[in-house]
C-alpha atoms as a PDB file:
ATOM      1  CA  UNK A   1       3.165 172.233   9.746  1.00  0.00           C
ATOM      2  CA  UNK A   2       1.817 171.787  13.268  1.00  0.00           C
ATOM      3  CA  UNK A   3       3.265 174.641  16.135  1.00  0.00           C
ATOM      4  CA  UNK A   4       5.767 172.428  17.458  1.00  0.00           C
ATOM      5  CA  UNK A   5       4.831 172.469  21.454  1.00  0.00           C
ATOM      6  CA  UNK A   6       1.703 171.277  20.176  1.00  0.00           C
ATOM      7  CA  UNK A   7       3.394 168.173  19.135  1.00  0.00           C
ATOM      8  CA  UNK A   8       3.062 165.059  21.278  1.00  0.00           C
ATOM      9  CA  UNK A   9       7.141 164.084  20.978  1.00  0.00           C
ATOM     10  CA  UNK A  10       7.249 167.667  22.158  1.00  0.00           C
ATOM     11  CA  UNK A  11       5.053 167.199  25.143  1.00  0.00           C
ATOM     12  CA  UNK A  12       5.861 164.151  26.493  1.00  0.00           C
ATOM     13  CA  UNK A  13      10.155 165.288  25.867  1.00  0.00           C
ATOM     14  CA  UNK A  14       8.945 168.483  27.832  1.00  0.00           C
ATOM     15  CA  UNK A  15       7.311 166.025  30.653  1.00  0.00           C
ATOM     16  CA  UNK A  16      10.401 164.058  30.962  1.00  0.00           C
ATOM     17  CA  UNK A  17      12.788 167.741  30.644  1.00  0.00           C
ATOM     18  CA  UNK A  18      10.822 169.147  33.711  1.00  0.00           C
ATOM     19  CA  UNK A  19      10.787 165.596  35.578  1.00  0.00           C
ATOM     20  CA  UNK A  20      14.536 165.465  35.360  1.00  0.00           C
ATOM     21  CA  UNK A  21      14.594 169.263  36.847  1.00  0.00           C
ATOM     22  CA  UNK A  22      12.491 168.577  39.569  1.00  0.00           C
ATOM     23  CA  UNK A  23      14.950 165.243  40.492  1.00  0.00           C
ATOM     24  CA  UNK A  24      18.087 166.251  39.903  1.00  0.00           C
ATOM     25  CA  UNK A  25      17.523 169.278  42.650  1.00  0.00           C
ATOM     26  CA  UNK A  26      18.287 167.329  45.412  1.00  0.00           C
ATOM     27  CA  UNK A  27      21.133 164.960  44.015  1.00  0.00           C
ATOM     28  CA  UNK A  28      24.535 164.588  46.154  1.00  0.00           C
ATOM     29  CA  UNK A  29      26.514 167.393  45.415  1.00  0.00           C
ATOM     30  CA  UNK A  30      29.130 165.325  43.091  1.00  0.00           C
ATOM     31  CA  UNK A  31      26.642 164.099  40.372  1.00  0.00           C
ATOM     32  CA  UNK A  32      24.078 167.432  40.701  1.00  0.00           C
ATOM     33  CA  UNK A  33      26.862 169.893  39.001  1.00  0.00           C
ATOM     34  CA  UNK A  34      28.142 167.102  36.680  1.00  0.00           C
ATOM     35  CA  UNK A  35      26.008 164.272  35.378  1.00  0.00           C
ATOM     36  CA  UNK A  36      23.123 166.253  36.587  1.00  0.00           C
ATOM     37  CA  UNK A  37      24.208 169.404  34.742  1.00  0.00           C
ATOM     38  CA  UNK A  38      24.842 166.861  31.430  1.00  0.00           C
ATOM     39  CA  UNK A  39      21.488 165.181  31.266  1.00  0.00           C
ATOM     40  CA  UNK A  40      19.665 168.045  31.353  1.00  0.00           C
ATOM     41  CA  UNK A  41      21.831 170.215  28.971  1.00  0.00           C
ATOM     42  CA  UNK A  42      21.414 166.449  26.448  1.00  0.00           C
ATOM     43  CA  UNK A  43      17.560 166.997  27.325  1.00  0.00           C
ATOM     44  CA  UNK A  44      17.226 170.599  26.062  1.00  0.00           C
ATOM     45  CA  UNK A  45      19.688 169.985  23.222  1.00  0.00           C
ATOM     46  CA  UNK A  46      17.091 167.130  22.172  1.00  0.00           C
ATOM     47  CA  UNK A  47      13.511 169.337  22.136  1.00  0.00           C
ATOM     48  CA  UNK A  48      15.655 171.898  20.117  1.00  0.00           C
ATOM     49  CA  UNK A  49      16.150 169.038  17.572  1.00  0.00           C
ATOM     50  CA  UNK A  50      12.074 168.720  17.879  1.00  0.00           C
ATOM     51  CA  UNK A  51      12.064 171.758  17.111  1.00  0.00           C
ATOM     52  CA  UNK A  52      14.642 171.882  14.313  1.00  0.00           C
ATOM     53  CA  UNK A  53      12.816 169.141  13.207  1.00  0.00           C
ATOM     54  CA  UNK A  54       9.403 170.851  12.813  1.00  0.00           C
ATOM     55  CA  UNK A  55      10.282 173.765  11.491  1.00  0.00           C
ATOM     56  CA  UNK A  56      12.758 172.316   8.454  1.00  0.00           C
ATOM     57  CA  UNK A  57      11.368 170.562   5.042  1.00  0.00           C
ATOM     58  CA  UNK A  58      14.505 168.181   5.710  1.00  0.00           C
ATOM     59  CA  UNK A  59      12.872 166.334   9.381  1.00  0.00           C
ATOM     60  CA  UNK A  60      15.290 163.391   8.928  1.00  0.00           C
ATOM     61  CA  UNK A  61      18.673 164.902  10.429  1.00  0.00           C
ATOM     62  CA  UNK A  62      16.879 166.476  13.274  1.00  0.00           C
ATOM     63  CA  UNK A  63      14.866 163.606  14.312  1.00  0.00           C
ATOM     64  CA  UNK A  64      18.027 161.720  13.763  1.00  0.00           C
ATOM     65  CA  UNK A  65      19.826 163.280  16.544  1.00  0.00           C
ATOM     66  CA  UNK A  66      16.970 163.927  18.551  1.00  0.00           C
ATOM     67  CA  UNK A  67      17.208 159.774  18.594  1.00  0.00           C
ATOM     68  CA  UNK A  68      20.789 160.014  19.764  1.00  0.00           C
ATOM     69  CA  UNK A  69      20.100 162.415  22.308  1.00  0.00           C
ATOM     70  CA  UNK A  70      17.549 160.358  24.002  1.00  0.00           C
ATOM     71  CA  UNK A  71      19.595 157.189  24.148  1.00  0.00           C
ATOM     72  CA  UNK A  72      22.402 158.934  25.773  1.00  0.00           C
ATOM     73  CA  UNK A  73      19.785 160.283  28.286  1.00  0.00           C
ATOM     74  CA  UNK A  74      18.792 156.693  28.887  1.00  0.00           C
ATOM     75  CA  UNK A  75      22.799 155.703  29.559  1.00  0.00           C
ATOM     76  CA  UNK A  76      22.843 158.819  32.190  1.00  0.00           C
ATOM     77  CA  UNK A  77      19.573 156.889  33.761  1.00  0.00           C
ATOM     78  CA  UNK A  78      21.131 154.209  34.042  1.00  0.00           C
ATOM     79  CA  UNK A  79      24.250 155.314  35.830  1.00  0.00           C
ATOM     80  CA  UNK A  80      22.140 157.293  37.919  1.00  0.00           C
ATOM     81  CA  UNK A  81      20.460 153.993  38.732  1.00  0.00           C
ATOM     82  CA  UNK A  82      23.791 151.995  39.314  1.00  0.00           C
ATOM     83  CA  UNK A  83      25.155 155.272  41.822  1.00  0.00           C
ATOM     84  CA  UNK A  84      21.941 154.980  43.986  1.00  0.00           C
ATOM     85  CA  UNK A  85      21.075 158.211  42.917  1.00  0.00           C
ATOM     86  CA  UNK A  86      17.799 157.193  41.874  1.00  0.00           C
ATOM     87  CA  UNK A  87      14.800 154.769  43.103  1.00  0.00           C
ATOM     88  CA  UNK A  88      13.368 151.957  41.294  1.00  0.00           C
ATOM     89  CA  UNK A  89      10.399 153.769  41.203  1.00  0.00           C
ATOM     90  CA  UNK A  90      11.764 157.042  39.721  1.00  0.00           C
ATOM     91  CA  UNK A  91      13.769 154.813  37.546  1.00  0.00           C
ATOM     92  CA  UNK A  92      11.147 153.549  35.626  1.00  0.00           C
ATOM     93  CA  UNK A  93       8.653 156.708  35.629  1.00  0.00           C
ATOM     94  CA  UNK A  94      11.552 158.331  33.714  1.00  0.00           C
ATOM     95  CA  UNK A  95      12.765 155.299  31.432  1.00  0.00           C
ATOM     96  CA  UNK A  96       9.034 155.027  30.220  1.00  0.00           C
ATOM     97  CA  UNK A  97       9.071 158.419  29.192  1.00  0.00           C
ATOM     98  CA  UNK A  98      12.091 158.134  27.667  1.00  0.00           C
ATOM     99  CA  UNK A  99      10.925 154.658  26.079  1.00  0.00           C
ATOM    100  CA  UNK A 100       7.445 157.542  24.697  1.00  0.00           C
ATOM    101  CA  UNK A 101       9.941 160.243  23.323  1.00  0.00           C
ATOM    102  CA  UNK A 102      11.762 157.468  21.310  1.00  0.00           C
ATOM    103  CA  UNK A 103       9.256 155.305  19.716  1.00  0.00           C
ATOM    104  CA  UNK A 104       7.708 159.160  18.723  1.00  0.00           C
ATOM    105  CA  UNK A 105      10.528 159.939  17.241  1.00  0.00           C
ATOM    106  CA  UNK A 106      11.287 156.643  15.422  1.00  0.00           C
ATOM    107  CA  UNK A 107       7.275 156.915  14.186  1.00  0.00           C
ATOM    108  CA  UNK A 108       8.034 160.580  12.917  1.00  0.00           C
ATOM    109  CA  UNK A 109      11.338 159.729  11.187  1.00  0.00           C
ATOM    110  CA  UNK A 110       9.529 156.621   9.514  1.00  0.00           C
ATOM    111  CA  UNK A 111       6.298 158.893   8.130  1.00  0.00           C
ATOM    112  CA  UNK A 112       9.128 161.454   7.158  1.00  0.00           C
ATOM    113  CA  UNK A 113      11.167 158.473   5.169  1.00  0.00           C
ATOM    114  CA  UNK A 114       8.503 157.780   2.678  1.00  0.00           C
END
């Protein structure tokens, strides 16, 4: 069993974690301590489930909602995107991440499957 922040789902979810840290600092007021506060919290919930995930001879329900938690990271993108919260550029830095952590994680729950 590899240490899991040696893991590249780890990495790159740790990337995105600290991105969204960094971006959410300077949102209006009204989205920082609410959608702000949820994306992150959904973010840290999600490397837990890495973790969970690593450290457990049973991967699959781990990785499973370490899946869910990055798609409903994606929806709070995307309404940060529709509330101008967010640039185009910014936008996609942090959907391509997101679009890394999840094809990592449906790789790992596939090689677990067998």
């Amino acid at each position: 069993m590899a240490v899991y922040n040696f893991l590249p789902v780890y990495k790159t979810s740790y990337e995105l974690l600290l991105e969204l840290f960094r971006f959410t600092k300077d949102f209006n007021k009204e989205y920082k301590y609410t959608i702000g506060e949820s994306i992150k919290k959904e973010m840290m919930d999600m490397i837990v489930n890495i973790y969970r995930a690593n450290s457990t001879a049973d991967k699959l329900p781990h990785i499973g909602k370490a899946r869910e938690n990055i798609e409903v990271v994606r929806v709070f993108l995307r309404l940060f995107k529709d509330l101008r919260q967010v640039n185009t550029k910014k936008f996609v830095r942090l959907n391509d991440l997101c679009e890394s952590v999840s094809k990592q994680l449906t790789a790992w729950g596939r090689s677990c499957g067998k």
